[in-house]
Protein backbone atom coordinates (compact mmCIF):
# COMPACT_ATOMS: atom_id res chain seq x y z
CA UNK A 1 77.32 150.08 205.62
CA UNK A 2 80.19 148.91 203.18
CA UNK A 3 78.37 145.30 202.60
CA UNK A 4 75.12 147.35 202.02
CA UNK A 5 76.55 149.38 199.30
CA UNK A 6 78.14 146.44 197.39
CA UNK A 7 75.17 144.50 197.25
CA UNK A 8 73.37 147.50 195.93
CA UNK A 9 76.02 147.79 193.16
CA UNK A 10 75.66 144.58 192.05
CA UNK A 11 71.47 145.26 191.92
CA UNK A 12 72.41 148.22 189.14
CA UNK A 13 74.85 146.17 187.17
CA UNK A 14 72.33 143.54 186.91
CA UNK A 15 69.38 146.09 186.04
CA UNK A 16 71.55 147.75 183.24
CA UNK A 17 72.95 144.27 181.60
CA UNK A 18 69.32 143.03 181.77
CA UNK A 19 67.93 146.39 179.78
CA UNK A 20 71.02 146.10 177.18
CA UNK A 21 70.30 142.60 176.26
CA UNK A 22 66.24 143.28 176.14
CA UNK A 23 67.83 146.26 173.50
CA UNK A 24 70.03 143.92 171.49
CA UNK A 25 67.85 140.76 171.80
CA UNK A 26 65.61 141.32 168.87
CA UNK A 27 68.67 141.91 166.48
CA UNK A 28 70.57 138.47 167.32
CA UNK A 29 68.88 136.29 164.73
CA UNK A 30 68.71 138.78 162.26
CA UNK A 31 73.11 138.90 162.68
CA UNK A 32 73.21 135.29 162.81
CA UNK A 33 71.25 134.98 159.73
CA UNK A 34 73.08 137.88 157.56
CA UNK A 35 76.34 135.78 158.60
CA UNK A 36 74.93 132.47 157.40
CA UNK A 37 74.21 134.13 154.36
CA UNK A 38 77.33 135.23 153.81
CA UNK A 39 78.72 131.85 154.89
CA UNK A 40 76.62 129.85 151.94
CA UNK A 41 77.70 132.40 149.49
CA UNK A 42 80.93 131.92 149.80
CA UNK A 43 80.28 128.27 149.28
CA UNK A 44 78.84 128.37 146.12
CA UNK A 45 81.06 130.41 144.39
CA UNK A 46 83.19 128.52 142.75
CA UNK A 47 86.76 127.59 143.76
CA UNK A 48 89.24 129.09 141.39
CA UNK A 49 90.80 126.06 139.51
CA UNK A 50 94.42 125.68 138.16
CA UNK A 51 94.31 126.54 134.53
CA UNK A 52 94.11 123.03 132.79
CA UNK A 53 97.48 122.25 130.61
CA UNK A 54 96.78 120.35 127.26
CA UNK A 55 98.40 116.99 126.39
CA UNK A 56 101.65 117.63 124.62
CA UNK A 57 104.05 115.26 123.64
CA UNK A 58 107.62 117.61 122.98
CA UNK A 59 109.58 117.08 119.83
CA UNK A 60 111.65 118.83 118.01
CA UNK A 61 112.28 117.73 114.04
CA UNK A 62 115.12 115.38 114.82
CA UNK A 63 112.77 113.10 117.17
CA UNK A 64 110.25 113.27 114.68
CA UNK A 65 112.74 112.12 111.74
CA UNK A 66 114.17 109.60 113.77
CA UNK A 67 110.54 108.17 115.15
CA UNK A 68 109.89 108.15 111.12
CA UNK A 69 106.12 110.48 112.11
CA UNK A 70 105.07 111.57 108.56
CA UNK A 71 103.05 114.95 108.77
CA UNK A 72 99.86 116.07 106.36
CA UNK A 73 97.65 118.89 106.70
CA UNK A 74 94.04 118.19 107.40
CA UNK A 75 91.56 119.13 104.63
CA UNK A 76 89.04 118.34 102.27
CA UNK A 77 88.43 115.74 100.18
CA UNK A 78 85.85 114.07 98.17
CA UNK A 79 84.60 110.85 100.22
CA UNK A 80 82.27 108.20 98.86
CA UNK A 81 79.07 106.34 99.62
CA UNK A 82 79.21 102.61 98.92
CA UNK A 83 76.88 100.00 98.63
CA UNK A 84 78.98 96.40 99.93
CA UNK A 85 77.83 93.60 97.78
CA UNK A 86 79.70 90.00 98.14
CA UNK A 87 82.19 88.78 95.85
CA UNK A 88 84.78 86.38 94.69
CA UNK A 89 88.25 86.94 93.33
CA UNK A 90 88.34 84.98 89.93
CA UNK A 91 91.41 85.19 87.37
CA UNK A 92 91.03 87.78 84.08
CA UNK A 93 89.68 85.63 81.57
CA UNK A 94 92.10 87.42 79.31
CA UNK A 95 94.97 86.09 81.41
CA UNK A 96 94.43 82.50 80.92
CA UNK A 97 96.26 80.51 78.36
CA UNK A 98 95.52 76.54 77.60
CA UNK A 99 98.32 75.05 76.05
CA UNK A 100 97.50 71.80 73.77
CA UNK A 101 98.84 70.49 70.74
CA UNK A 102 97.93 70.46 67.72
CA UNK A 103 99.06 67.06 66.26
CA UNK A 104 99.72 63.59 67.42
CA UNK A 105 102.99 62.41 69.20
CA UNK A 106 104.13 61.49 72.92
CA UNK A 107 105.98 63.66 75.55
CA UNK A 108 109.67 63.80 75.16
CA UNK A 109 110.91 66.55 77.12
CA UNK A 110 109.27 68.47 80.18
CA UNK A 111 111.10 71.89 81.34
CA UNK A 112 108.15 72.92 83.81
CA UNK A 113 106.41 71.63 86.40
CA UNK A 114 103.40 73.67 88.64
CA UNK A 115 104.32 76.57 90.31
CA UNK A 116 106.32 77.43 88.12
CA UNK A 117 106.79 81.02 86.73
CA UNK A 118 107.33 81.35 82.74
CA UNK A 119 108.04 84.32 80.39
CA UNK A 120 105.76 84.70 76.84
CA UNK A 121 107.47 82.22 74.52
CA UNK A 122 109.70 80.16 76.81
CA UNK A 123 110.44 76.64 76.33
CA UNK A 124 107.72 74.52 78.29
CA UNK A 125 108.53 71.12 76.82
CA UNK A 126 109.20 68.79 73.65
CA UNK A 127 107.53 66.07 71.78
CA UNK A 128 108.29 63.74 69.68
CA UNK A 129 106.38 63.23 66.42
CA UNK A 130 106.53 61.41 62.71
CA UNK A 131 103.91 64.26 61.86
CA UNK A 132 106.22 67.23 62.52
CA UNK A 133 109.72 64.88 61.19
CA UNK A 134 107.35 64.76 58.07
CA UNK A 135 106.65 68.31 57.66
CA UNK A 136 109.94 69.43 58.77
CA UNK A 137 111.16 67.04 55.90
CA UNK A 138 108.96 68.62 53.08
CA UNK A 139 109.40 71.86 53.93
CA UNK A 140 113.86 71.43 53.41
CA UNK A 141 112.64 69.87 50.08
CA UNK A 142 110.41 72.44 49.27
CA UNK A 143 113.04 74.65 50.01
CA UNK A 144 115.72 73.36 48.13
CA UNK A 145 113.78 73.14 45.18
CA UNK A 146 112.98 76.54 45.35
CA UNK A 147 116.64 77.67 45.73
CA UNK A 148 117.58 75.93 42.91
CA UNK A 149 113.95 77.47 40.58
CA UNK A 150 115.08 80.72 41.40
CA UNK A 151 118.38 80.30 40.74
CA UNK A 152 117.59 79.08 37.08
CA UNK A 153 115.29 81.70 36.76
CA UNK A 154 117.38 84.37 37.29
CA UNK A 155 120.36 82.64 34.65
CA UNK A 156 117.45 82.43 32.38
CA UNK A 157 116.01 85.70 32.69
CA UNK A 158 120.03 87.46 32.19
CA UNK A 159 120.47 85.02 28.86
CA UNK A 160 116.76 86.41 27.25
CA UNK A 161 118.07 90.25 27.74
CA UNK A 162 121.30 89.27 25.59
CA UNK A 163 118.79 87.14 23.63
CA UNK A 164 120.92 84.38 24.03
CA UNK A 165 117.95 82.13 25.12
CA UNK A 166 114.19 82.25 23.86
CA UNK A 167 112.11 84.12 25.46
CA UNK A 168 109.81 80.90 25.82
CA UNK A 169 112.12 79.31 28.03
CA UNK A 170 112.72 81.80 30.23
CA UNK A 171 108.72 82.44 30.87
CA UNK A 172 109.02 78.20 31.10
CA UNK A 173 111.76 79.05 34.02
CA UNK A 174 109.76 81.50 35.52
CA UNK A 175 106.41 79.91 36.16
CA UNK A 176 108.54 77.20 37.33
CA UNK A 177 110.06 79.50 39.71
CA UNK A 178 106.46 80.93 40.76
CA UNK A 179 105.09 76.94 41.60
CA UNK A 180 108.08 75.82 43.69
CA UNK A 181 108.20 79.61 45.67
CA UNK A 182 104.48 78.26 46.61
CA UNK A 183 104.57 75.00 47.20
CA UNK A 184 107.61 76.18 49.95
CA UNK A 185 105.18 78.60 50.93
CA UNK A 186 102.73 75.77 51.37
CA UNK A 187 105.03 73.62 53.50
CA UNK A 188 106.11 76.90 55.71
CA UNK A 189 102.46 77.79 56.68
CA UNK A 190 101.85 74.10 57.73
CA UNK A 191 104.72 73.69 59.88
CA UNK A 192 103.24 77.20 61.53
CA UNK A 193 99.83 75.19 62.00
CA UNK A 194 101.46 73.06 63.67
CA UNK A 195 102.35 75.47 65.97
CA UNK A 196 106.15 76.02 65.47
CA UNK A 197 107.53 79.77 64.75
CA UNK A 198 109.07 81.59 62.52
CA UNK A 199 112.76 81.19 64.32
CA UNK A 200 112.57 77.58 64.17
CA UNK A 201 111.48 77.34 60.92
CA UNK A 202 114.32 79.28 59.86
CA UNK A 203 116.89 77.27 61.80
CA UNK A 204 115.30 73.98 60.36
CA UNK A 205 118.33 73.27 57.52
CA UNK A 206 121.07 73.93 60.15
CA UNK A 207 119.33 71.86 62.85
CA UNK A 208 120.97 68.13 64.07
CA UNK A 209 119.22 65.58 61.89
CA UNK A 210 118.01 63.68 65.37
CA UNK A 211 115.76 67.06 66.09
CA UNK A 212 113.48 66.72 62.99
CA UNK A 213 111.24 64.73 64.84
CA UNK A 214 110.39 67.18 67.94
CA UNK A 215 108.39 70.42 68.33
CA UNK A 216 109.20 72.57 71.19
CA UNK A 217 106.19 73.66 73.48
CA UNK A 218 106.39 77.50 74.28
CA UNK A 219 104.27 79.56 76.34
CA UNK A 220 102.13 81.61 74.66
CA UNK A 221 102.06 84.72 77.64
CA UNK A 222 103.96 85.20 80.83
CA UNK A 223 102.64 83.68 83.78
CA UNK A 224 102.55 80.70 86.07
CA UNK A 225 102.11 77.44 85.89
CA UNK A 226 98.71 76.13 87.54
CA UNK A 227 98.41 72.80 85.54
CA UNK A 228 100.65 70.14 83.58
CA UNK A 229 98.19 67.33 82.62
CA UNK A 230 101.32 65.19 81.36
CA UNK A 231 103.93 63.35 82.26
CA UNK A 232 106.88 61.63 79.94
CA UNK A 233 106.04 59.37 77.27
CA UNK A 234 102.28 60.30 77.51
CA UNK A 235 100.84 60.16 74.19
CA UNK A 236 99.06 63.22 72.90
CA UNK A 237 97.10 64.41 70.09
CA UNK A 238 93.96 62.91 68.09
CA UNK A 239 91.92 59.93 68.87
CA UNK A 240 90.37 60.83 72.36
CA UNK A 241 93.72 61.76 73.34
CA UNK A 242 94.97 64.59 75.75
CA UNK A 243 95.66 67.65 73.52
CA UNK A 244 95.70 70.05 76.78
CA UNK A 245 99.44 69.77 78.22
CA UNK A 246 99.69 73.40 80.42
CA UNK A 247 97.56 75.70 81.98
CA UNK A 248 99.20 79.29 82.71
CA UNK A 249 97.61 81.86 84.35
CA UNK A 250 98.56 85.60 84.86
CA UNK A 251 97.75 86.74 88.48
CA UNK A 252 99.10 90.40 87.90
CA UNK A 253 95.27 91.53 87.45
CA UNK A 254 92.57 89.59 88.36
CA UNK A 255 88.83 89.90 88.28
CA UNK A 256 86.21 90.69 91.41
CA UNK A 257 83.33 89.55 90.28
CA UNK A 258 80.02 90.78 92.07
CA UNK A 259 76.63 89.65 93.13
CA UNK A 260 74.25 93.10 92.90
CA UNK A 261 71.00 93.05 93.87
CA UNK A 262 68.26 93.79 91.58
CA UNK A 263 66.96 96.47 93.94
CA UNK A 264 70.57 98.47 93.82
CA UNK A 265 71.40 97.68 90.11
CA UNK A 266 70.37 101.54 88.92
CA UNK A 267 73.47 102.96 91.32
CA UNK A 268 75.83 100.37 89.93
CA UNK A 269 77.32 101.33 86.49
CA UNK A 270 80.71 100.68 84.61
CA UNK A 271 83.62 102.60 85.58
CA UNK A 272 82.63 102.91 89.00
CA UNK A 273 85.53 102.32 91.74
CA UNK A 274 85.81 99.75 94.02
CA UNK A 275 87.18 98.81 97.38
CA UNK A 276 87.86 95.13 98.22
CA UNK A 277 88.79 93.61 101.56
CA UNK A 278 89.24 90.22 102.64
CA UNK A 279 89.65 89.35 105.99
CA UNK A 280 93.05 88.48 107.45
CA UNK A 281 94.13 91.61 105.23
CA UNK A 282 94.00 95.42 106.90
CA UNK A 283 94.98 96.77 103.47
CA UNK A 284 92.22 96.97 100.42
CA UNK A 285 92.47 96.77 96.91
CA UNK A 286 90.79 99.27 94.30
CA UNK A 287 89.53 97.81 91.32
CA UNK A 288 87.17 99.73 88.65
CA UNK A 289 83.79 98.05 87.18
CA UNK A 290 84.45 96.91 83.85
CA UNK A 291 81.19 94.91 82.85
CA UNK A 292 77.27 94.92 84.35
CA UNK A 293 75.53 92.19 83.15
CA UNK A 294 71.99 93.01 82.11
CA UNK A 295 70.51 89.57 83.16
CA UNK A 296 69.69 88.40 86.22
CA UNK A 297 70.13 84.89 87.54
CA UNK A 298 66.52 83.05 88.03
CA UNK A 299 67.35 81.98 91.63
CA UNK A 300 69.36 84.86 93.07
CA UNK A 301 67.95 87.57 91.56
CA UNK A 302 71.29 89.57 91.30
CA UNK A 303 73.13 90.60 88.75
CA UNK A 304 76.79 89.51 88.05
CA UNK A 305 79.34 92.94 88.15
CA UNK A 306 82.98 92.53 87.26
CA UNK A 307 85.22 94.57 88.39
CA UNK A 308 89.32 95.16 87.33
CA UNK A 309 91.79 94.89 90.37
CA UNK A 310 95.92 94.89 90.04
CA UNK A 311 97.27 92.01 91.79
CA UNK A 312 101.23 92.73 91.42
CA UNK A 313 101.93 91.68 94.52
CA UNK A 314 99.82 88.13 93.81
CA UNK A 315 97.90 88.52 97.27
CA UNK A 316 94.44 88.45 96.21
CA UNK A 317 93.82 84.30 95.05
CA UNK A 318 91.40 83.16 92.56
CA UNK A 319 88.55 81.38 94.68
CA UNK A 320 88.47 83.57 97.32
CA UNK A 321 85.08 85.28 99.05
CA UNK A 322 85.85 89.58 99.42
CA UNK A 323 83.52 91.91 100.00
CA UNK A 324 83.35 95.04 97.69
CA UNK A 325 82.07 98.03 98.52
CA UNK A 326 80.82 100.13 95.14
CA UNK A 327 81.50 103.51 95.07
CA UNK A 328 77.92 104.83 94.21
CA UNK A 329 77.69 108.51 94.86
CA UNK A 330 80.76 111.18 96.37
CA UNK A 331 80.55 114.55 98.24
CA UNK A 332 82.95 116.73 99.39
CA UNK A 333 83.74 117.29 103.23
CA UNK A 334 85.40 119.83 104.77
CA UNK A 335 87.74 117.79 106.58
CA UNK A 336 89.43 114.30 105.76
CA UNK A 337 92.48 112.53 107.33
CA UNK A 338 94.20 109.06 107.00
CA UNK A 339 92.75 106.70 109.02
CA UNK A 340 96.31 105.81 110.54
CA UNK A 341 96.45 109.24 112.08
CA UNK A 342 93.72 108.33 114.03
CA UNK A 343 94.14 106.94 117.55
CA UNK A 344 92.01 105.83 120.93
CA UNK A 345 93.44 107.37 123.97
CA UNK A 346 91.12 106.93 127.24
CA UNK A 347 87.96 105.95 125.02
CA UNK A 348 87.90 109.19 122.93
CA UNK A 349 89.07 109.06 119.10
CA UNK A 350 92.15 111.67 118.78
CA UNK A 351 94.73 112.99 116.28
CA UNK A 352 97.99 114.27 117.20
CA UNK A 353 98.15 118.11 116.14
CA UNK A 354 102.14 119.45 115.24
CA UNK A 355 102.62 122.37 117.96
CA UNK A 356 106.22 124.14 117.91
CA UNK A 357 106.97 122.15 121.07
CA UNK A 358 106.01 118.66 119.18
CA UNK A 359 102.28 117.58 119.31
CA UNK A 360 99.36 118.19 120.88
CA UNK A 361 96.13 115.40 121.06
CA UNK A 362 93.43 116.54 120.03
CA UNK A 363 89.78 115.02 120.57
CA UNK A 364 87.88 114.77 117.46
CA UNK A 365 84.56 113.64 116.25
CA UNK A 366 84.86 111.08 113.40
CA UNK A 367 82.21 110.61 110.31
CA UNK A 368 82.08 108.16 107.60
CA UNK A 369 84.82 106.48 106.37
CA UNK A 370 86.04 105.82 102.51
CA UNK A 371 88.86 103.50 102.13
CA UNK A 372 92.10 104.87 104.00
CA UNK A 373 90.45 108.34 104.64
CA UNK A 374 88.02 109.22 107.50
CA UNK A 375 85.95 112.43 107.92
CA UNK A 376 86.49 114.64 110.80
CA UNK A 377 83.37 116.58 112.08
CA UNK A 378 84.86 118.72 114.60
CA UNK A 379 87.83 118.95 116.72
CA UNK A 380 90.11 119.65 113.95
CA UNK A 381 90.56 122.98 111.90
CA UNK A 382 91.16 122.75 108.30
CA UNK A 383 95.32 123.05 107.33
CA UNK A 384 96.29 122.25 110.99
CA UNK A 385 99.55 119.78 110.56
CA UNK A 386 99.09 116.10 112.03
CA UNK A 387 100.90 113.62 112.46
CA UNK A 388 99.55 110.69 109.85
CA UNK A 389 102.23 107.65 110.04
CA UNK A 390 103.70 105.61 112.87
CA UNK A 391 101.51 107.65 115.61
CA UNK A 392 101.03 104.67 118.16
CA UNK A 393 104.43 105.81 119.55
CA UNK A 394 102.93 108.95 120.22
CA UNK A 395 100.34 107.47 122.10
CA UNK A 396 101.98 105.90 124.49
CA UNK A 397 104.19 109.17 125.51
CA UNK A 398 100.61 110.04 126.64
CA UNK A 399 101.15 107.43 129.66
CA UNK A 400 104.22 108.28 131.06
CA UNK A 401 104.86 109.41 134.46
CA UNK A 402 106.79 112.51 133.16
CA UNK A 403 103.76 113.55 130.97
CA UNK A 404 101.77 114.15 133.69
CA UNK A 405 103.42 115.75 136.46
């Protein structure tokens, strides 16, 4: 009876789980799909992120001083199209000084040679002629015989006003007076052809007797030396002789002068600036068009431009190829900085931004360029400081290990 009533038990409990799961069967994939849901939402929302930490490089004012990191504020500036034509530097025609001689005689003295650097009216060299010993030697007798005119003269002209002399010899005495005062005249202006100055003439009756016969050779401007066509004891002068002895250039301006093509001759006009570069040379030179020519050469086509440039520190030669660029038109843009402040870190152009910590690197979007400035599009906010000098150094405290931890 026992057994009986256990195996009847177990009937029920199977009855009533079979009814419960015919209840909740419908409802399973329904829960299992709500919970996938949920699953797939969760998902796709996004994973929160730590917040991302900008680039700085900390400095405080004493780094900065030492590292020698000038600082500008970023604004605008007026930045200029250019039209690049080829060109040549050439010496200022103005600048160029041919010294010859002016009468016959040989080369008795040379104080320069080529290379040399010479001051306006320096000694260059001496010859030795019988055409200055005789024009030296008139003008001391011209001279004399002046002295002595005048000197009667004036005893003449103090006896007439006590009338102790006619008056017809002292207007005898004073013509006299007025022919030997030009004939020394006369003899001064042809020692001046000859090309010697004032100072020497002067110190011509005090000078050694053995000196009569040379003229000193002085540079006409300050410059250098490019050419001596002479050597000692070369006769010079007349009769298909050499009369060229120096050449002496000035190299502290020279000129750019410019091949323009017809087609962009009506943007190129006088006064307009230029930038010149030469390869092998980072820096440029500014120069400003002083001459257009309004002919055109029959093969080329172009016109020839000529354009000022300062040379102080002699690095631009005459005889080399440049390439200027013509400022043509300008606008203003909102935002300009110096090219130097500009660096490449990971492929992106970026400017170092002063923060009170030090600097921050900023990504910015660059535009044209003009010379030493460069136009920011974006990226940069008008009167933010940057850093504009020595910012390589910067740079590289971008890489270190401690950076970017």
């Amino acid at each position: 009876m026992s057994s009986r009533k256990s195996v009847w038990m177990l009937g029920l409990a199977a009855i009533v789980a079979a009814a419960a799961f015919a209840a909740w069967g419908p409802a399973v994939p329904t829960l299992r799909k709500t919970v996938g849901l949920a699953a797939t939402e969760r998902a796709r929302q996004p994973k929160p992120q730590a917040e991302e930490r900008k680039p700085v490089i900390r400095m405080d004012d004493e780094r900065i001083a030492l590292a020698r990191i000038e600082q500008a504020k970023a604004g605008p500036a007026a930045m200029a199209m250019r039209l690049s034509v080829p060109a040549v530097i050439a010496p200022d025609a103005d600048r160029v000084a041919h010294v010859s001689v002016k009468l016959s005689g040989t080369v008795a003295e040379l104080r320069k040679n080529i290379g040399d650097e010479v001051e306006k009216g320096q000694i260059l060299g001496a010859l030795e002629s019988r055409e200055v010993a005789d024009a030296k030697s008139e003008y001391m007798a011209a001279r004399l015989s002046n002295d002595l005119q005048q000197d009667l003269a004036a005893r003449d002209k103090a006896a007439w006003d006590t009338k102790a002399v006619p008056e017809q010899q002292y207007i005898r005495s004073r013509n006299a007076a007025s022919q030997t005062a030009m004939r020394l005249d006369i003899a001064r202006q042809k020692l001046l052809a000859l090309g010697i100055d004032e100072s020497e003439i002067a110190s011509i009756p005090q000078a050694p007797e053995g000196t009569l016969r040379l003229q000193n050779v002085r540079a006409p401007i300050s410059g250098r030396v490019v050419e001596r066509k002479v050597e000692l004891g070369t006769a010079v002068g007349r009769d298909n002789l050499e009369t060229e002895l120096f050449v002496i250039v000035d190299l502290s301006r020279v000129w750019v002068e410019m091949a323009v093509n017809s087609s962009d001759l009506p943007m190129v006009r006088e006064g307009q600036s230029v930038a010149v570069a030469s390869r092998g040379y980072s820096e440029t030179g500014t120069g400003k068009i002083i001459f257009v020519s309004p002919l055109l050469d029959k093969e080329t086509r172009a016109a020839r431009a000529v354009a000022l440039l300062d040379n102080l520190d002699r690095r631009w030669r005459p005889g080399s190829f440049v390439t200027a660029d013509i400022a043509v038109e300008s606008r203003q843009v909102p935002i300009a900085v110096p090219a130097t402040a500009v660096q490449t870190v990971e492929g992106h152009k970026a400017v170092f931004v002063r923060t009170p910590d030090g600097f921050e690197k900023r990504d910015v979007v660059l535009g044209r360029r003009d010379g030493d400035l460069v136009e920011v599009k974006s990226g940069l906010t008008a009167g933010e400081t940057i850093a504009v000098s020595n910012t390589f150094p910067l740079k590289a405290e971008l890489s270190k290990p401690g950076d970017e931890d």
